[in-house]
Protein backbone atom coordinates (compact mmCIF):
# COMPACT_ATOMS: atom_id res chain seq x y z
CA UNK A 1 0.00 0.00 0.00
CA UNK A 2 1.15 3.47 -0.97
CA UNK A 3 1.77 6.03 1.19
CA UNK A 4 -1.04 8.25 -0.31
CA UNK A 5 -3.27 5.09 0.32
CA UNK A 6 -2.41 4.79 3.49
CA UNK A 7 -3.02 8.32 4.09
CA UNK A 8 -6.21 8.41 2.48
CA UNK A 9 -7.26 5.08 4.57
CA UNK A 10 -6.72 7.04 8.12
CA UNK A 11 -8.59 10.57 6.67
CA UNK A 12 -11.65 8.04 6.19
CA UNK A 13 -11.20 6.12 9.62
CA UNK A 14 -11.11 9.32 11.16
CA UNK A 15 -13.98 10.90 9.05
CA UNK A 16 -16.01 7.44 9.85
CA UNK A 17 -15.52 7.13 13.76
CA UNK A 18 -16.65 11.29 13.59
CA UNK A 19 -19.70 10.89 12.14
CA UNK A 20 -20.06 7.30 13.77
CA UNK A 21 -19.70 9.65 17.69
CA UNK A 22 -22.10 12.16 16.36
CA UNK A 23 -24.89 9.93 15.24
CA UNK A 24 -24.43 7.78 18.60
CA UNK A 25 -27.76 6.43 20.09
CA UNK A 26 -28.47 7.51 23.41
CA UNK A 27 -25.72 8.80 24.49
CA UNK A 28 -25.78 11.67 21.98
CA UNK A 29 -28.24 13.26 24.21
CA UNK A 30 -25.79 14.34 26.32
CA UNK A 31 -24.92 17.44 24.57
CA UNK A 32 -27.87 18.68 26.72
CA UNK A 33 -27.38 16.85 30.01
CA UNK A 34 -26.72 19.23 32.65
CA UNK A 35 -23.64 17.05 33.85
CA UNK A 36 -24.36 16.92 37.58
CA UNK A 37 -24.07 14.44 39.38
CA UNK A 38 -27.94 14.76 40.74
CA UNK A 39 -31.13 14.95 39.19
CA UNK A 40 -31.67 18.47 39.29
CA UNK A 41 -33.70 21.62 39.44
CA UNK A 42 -33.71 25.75 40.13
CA UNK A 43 -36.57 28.05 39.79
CA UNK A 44 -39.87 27.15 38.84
CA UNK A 45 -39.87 23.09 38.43
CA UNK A 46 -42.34 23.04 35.72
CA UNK A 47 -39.16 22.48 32.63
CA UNK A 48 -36.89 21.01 35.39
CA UNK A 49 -35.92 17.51 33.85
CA UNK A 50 -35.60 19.07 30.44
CA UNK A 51 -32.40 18.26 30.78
CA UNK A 52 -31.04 15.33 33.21
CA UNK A 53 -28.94 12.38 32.08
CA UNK A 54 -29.27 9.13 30.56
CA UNK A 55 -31.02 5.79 32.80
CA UNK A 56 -30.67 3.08 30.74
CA UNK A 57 -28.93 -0.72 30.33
CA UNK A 58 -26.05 1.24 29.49
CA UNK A 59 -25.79 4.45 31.49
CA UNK A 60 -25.91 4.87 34.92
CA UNK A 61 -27.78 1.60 35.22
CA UNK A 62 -27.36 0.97 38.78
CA UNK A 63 -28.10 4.57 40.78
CA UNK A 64 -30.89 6.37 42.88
CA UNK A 65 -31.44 8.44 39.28
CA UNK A 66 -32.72 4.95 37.89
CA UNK A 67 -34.41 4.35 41.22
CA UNK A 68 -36.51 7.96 40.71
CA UNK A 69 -37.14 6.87 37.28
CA UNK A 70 -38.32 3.73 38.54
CA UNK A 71 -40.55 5.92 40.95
CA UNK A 72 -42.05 6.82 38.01
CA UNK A 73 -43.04 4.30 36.07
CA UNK A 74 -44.59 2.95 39.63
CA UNK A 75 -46.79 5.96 39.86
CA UNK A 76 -47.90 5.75 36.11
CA UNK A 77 -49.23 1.85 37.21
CA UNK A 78 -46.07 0.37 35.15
CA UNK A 79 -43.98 -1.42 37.75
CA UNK A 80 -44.98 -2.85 40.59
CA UNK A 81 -43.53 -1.12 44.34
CA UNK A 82 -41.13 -4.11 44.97
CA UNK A 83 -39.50 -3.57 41.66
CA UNK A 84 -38.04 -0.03 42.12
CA UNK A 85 -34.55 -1.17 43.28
CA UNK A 86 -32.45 1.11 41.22
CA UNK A 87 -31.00 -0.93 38.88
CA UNK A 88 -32.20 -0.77 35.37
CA UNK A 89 -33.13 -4.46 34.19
CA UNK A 90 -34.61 -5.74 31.39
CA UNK A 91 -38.07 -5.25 33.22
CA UNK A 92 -37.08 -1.67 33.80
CA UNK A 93 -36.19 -1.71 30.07
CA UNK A 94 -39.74 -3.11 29.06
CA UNK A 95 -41.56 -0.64 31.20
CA UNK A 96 -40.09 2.41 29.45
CA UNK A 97 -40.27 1.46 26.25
CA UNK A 98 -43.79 0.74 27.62
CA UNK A 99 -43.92 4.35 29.30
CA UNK A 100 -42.48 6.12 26.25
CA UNK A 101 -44.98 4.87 23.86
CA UNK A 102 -48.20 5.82 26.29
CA UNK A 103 -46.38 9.11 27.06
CA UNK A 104 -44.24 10.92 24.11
CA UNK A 105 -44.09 11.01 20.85
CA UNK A 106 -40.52 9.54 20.14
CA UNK A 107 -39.64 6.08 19.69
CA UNK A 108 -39.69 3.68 22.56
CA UNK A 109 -36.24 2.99 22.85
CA UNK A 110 -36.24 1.87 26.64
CA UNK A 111 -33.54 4.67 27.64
CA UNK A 112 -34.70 7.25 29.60
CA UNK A 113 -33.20 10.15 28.37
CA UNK A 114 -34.14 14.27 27.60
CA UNK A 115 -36.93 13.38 26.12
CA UNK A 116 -38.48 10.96 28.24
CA UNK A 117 -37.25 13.01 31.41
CA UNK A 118 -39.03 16.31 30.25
CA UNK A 119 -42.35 14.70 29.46
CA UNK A 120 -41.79 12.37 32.95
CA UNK A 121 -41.46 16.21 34.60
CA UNK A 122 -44.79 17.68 32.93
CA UNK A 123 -46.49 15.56 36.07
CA UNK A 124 -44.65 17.29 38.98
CA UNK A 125 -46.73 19.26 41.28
CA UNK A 126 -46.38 21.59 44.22
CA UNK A 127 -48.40 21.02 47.55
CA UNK A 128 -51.58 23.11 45.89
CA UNK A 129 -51.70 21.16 42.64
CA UNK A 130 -49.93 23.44 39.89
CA UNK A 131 -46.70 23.37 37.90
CA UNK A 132 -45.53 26.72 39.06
CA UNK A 133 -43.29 28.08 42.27
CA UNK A 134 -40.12 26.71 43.43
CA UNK A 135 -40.50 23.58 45.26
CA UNK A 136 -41.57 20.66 44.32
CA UNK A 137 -44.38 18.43 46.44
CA UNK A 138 -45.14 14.98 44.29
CA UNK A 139 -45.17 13.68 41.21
CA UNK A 140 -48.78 12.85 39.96
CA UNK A 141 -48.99 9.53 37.82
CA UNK A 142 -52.11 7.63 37.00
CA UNK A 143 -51.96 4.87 39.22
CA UNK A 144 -50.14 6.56 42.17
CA UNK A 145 -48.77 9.60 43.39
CA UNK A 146 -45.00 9.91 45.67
CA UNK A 147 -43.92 12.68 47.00
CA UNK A 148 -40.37 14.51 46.17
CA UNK A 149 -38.50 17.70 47.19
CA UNK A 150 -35.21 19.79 46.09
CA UNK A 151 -32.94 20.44 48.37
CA UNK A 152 -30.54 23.70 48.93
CA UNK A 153 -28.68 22.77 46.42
CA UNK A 154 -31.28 22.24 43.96
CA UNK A 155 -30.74 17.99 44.27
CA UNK A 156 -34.02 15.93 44.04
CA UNK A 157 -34.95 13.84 46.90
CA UNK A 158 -37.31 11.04 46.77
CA UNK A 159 -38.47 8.32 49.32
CA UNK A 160 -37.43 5.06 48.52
CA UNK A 161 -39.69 1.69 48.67
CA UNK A 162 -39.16 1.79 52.67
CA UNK A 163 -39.97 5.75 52.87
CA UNK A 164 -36.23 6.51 53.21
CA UNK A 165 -35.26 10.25 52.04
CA UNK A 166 -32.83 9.50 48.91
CA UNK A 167 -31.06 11.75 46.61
CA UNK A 168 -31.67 10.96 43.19
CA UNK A 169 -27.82 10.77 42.27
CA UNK A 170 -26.33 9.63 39.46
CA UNK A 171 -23.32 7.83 40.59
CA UNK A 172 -24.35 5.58 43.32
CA UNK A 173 -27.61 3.59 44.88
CA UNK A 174 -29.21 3.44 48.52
CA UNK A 175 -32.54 2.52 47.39
């Protein structure tokens, strides 16, 4: 192989694996993650998980972020109680896709992502039942309701299948 082929083999590796980042599958939502380590919120709550991370099978699989997502899909009459343990299964997997076709518009892919996390927060409410002010009282699904807070911070809290206070962080699991 010439030099000039081998040249021209490396511009189209690197060309490839550029396009091949940008057009990743989940993960290419984080170019609007927030990049804390906590689901998070400021100011009115009604756009406030416009723009948390990635739960998924690949992506902070096992964490109290999964285990409020989990929260979720309980109160929406998805999962049952026992089976919000924060780690993101194939069951978990099932009930989003399941979620995400009942709830949004974009293709059930089982991750739940921007998309799935802003429509999840059009259901939080404060303690007088609207989507306005700065703290946060419960999260209003069809099947259930749970109740959820920020802190100082601005970190979600959440009580977990016991009634434990957890923060919904990203990088570890209590719940």
């Amino acid at each position: 192989m010439t030099k000039r082929a081998k040249a021209t083999a490396g511009v189209v590796a690197a060309l490839t694996a550029g396009v091949l980042a940008l057009s990743a599958g989940p993960a290419s939502a984080s170019g609007t993650y927030s990049g804390l380590a906590y689901v998070y919120g400021g100011g009115p709550f009604i756009d406030d998980w416009n723009n948390e991370g990635i739960v998924d099978q690949s992506h902070n699989t096992t964490s109290n972020a999964t285990c409020l997502w989990q929260k979720v899909l309980w109160a929406d009459g998805i999962l049952e109680a026992g089976e919000v343990d924060g780690d993101f299964g194939t069951v978990t997997a099932a009930a989003t896709r399941l979620w995400q076709s009942r709830y949004t518009s974009a293709t059930p892919d089982g991750s739940a992502g921007r998309i799935t996390w802003t429509a999840a927060g059009r259901n939080l409410y404060n303690s007088d039942g609207w989507q306005s002010g700065n703290t946060v009282s419960y999260y209003q699904g069809i099947s259930h309701y749970f109740y959820l807070s920020r802190d100082s911070n601005g970190y979600y809290h959440f009580p977990d299948y016991w009634g434990d206070d957890r923060a919904a962080g990203y990088n570890y699991r209590t719940c």
